[in-house]
Protein backbone atom coordinates (compact mmCIF):
# COMPACT_ATOMS: atom_id res chain seq x y z
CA UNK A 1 6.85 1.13 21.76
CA UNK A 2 4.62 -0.07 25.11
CA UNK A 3 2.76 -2.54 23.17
CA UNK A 4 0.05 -2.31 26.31
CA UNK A 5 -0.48 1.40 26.30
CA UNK A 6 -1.14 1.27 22.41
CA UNK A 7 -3.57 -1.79 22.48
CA UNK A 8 -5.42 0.42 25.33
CA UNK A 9 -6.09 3.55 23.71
CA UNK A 10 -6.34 2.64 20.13
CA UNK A 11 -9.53 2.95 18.42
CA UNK A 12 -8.43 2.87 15.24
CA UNK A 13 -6.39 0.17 12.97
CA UNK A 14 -5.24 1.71 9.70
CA UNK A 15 -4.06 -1.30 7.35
CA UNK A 16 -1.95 -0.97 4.11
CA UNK A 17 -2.62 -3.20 1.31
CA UNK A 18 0.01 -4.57 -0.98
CA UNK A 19 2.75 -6.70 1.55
CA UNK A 20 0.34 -6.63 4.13
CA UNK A 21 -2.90 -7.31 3.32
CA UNK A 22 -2.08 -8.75 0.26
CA UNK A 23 0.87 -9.96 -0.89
CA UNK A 24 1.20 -8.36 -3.97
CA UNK A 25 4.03 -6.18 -4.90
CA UNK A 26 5.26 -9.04 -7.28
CA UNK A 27 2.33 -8.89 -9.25
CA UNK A 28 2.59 -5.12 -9.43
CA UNK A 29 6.27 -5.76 -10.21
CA UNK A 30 5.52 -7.73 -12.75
CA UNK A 31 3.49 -6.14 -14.36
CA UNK A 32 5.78 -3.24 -14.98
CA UNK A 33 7.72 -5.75 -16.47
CA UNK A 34 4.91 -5.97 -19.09
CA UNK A 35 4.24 -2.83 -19.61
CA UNK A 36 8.50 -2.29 -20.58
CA UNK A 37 7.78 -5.22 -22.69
CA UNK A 38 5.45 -3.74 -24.76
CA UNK A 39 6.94 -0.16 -25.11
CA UNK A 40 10.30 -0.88 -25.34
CA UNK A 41 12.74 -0.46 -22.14
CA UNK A 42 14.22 -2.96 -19.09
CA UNK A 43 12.59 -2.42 -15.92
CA UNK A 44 14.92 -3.95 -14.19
CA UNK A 45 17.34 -1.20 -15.12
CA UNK A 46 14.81 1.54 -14.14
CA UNK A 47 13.82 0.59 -10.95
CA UNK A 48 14.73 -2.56 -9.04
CA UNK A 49 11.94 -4.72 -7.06
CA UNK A 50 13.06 -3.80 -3.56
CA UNK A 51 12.98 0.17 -4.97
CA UNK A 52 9.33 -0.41 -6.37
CA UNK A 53 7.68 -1.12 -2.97
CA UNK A 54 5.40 1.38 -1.42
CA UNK A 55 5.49 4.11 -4.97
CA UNK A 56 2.26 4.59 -5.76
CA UNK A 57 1.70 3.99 -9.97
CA UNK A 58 1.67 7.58 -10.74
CA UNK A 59 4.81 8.31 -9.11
CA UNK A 60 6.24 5.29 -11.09
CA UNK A 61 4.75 6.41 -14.42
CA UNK A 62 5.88 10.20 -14.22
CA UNK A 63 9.31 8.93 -13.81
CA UNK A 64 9.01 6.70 -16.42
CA UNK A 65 8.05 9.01 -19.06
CA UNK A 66 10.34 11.74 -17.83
CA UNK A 67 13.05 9.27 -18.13
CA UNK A 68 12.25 7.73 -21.27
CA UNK A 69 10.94 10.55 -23.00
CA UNK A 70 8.23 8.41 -23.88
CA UNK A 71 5.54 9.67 -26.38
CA UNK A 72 2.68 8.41 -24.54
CA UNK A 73 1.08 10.14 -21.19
CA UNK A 74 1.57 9.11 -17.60
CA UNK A 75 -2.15 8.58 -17.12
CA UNK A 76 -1.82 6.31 -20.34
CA UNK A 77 1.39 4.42 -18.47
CA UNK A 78 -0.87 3.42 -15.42
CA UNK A 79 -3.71 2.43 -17.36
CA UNK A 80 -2.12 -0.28 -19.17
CA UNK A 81 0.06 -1.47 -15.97
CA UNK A 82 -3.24 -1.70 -14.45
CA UNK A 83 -4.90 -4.03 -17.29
CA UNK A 84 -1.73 -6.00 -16.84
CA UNK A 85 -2.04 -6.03 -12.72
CA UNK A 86 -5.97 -7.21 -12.96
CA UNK A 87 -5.35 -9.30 -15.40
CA UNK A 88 -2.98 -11.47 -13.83
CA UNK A 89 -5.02 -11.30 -10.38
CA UNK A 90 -8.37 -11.82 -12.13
CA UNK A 91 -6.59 -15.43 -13.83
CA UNK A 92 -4.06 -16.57 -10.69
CA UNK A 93 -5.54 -14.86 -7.76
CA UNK A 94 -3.54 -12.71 -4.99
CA UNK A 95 -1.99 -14.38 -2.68
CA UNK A 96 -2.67 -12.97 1.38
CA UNK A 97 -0.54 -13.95 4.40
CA UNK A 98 -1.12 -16.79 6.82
CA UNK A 99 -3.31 -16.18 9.15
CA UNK A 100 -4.87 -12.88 7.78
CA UNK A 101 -8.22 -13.62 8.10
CA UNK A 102 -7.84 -14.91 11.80
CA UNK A 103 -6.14 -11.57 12.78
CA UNK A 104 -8.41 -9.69 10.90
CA UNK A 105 -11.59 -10.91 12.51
CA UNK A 106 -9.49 -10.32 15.81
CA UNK A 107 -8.95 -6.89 14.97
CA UNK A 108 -12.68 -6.28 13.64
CA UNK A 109 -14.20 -7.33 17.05
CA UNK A 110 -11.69 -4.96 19.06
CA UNK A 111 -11.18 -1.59 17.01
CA UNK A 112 -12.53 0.18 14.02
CA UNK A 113 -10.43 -0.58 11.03
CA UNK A 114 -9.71 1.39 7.90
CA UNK A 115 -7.05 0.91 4.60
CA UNK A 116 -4.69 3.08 3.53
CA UNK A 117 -3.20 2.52 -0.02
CA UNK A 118 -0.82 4.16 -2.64
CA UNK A 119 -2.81 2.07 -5.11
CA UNK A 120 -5.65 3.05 -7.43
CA UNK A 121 -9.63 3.18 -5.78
CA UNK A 122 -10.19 0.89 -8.58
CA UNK A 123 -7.41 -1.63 -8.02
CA UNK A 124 -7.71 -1.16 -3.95
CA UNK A 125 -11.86 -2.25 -4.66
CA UNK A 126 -10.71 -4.77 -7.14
CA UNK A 127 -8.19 -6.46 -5.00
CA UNK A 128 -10.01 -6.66 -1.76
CA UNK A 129 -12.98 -7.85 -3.44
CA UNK A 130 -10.99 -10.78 -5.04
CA UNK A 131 -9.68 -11.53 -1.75
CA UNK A 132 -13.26 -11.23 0.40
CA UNK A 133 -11.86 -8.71 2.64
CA UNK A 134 -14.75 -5.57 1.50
CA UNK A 135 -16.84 -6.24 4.57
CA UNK A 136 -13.85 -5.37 7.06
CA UNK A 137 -13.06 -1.87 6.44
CA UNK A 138 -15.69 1.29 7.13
CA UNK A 139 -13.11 3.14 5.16
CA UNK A 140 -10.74 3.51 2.26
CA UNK A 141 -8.15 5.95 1.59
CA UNK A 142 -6.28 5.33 -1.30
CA UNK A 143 -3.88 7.24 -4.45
CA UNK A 144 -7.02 8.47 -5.76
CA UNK A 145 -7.76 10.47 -2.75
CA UNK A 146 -4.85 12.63 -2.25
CA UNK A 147 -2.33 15.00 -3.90
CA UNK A 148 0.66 13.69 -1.80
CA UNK A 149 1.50 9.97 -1.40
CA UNK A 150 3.03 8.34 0.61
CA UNK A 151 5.73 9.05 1.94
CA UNK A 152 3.72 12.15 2.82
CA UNK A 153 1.49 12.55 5.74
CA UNK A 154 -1.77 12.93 3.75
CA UNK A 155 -3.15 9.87 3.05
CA UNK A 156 -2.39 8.49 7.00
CA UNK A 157 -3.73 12.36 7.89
CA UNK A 158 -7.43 12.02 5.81
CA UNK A 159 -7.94 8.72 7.48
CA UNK A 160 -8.35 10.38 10.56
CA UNK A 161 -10.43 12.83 9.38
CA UNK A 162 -12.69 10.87 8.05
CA UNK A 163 -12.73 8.44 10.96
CA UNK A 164 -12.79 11.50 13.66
CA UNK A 165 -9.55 9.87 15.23
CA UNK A 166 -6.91 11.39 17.17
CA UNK A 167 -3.81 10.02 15.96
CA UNK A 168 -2.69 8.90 19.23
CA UNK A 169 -5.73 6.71 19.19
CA UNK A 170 -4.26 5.09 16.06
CA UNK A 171 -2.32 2.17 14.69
CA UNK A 172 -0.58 1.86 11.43
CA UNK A 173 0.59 -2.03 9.78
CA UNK A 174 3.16 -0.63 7.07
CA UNK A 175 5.43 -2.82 5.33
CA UNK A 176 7.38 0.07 3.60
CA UNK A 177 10.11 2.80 4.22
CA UNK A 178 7.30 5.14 2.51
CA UNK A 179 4.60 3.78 4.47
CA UNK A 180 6.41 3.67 7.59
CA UNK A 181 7.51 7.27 7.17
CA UNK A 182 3.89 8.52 5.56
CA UNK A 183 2.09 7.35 9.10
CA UNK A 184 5.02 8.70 11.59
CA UNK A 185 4.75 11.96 10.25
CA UNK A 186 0.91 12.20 10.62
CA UNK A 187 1.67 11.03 14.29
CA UNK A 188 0.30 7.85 14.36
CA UNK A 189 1.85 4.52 15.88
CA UNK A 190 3.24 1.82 13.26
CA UNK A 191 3.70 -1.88 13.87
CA UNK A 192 5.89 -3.30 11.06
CA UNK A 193 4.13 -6.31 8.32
CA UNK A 194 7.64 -8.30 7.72
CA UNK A 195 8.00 -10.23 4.72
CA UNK A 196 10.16 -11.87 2.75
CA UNK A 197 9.99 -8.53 0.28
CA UNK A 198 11.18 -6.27 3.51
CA UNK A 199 13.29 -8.18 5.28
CA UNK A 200 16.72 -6.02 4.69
CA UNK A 201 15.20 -3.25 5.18
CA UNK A 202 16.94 -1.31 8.59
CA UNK A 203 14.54 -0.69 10.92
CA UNK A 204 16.93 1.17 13.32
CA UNK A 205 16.01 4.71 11.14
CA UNK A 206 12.50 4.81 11.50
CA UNK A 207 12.69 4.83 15.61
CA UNK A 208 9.85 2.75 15.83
């Protein structure tokens, strides 16, 4: 990627949340964990952490109950993993990466920024009003919003429609094989958010 020709043209910086705004997928992680707890299965045997990042929670829960044959409904699976996901960020916090506000502000006074979740609209408001970061984004895309998740195109694909971007005029900070992939195939740019959640993940297959 020419790093110089993308800063030039881009208008538009598209920001996932959990592993790069936040760092939260072992909260959400977690609280699967919970939620096994209380109906009866291992998590860890159903999905590992590393396999969890970048499914959105109704992907997660149709698999569960399909595996499980479990007698309650998907929708019923995310709400209670989302009581357990606010409730431990409403009593510990979420913890964001160094420097995030600093590049953030940075970012804000150079291009138009937007978010582009898997997550809930009510856990994507929750979260980045918990963490003070409402006031940066003129727009929100998140699980709620489309049919396909990531790693479709669609969410990546209705930010720029509702931003009236070309996506060669775009940027995408992913953190995930799914998010990676969801962005390339709506055309847009990605710079990889590297964490200690990501870091054996091979780069070298998403030609970036």
């Amino acid at each position: 990627m020419n790093t110089d020709s993308v800063q030039t043209r881009t208008e538009l910086v598209l920001f996932d949340m959990d592993g790069v705004l936040v760092l939260s997928e072992p909260l959400h992680y977690q609280s699967w964990f919970y939620l096994a707890e209380e109906i009866g299965f291992s998590m860890q045997d159903f999905m590992s952490f590393e396999e969890s990042i970048g499914i959105s929670e109704n992907d997660v829960s149709r698999q569960l109950v399909e595996t499980h044959k479990l007698d309650i409904t998907p929708e019923e699976v995310v709400k209670r993993k989302r009581y357990y996901f606010m409730k431990q960020a409403q009593e510990n916090g979420i913890q964001t990466p160094d420097g995030l506000t600093e590049f953030i502000d940075y970012c804000k006074n150079r291009y138009r920024l937007g978010l582009v979740s898997s997550s809930s609209r009510e856990s994507v408001e929750a979260v980045i009003r918990i963490c003070g970061l409402e006031k940066y984004f003129e727009l929100l895309v998140t699980g709620d919003d489309v049919q396909n998740h990531k790693p479709a195109p669609d969410p990546y694909q209705l930010a720029l429609s509702i931003a009236g971007v070309s996506a060669d005029k775009a940027v995408a900070i992913e953190d995930s094989a799914n998010g990676i992939n969801s962005a390339k195939s709506a055309g847009i740019e990605v710079l990889v958010f590297k964490t200690n959640f990501n870091d054996l993940m091979n780069y070298d297959e998403f030609n970036l």
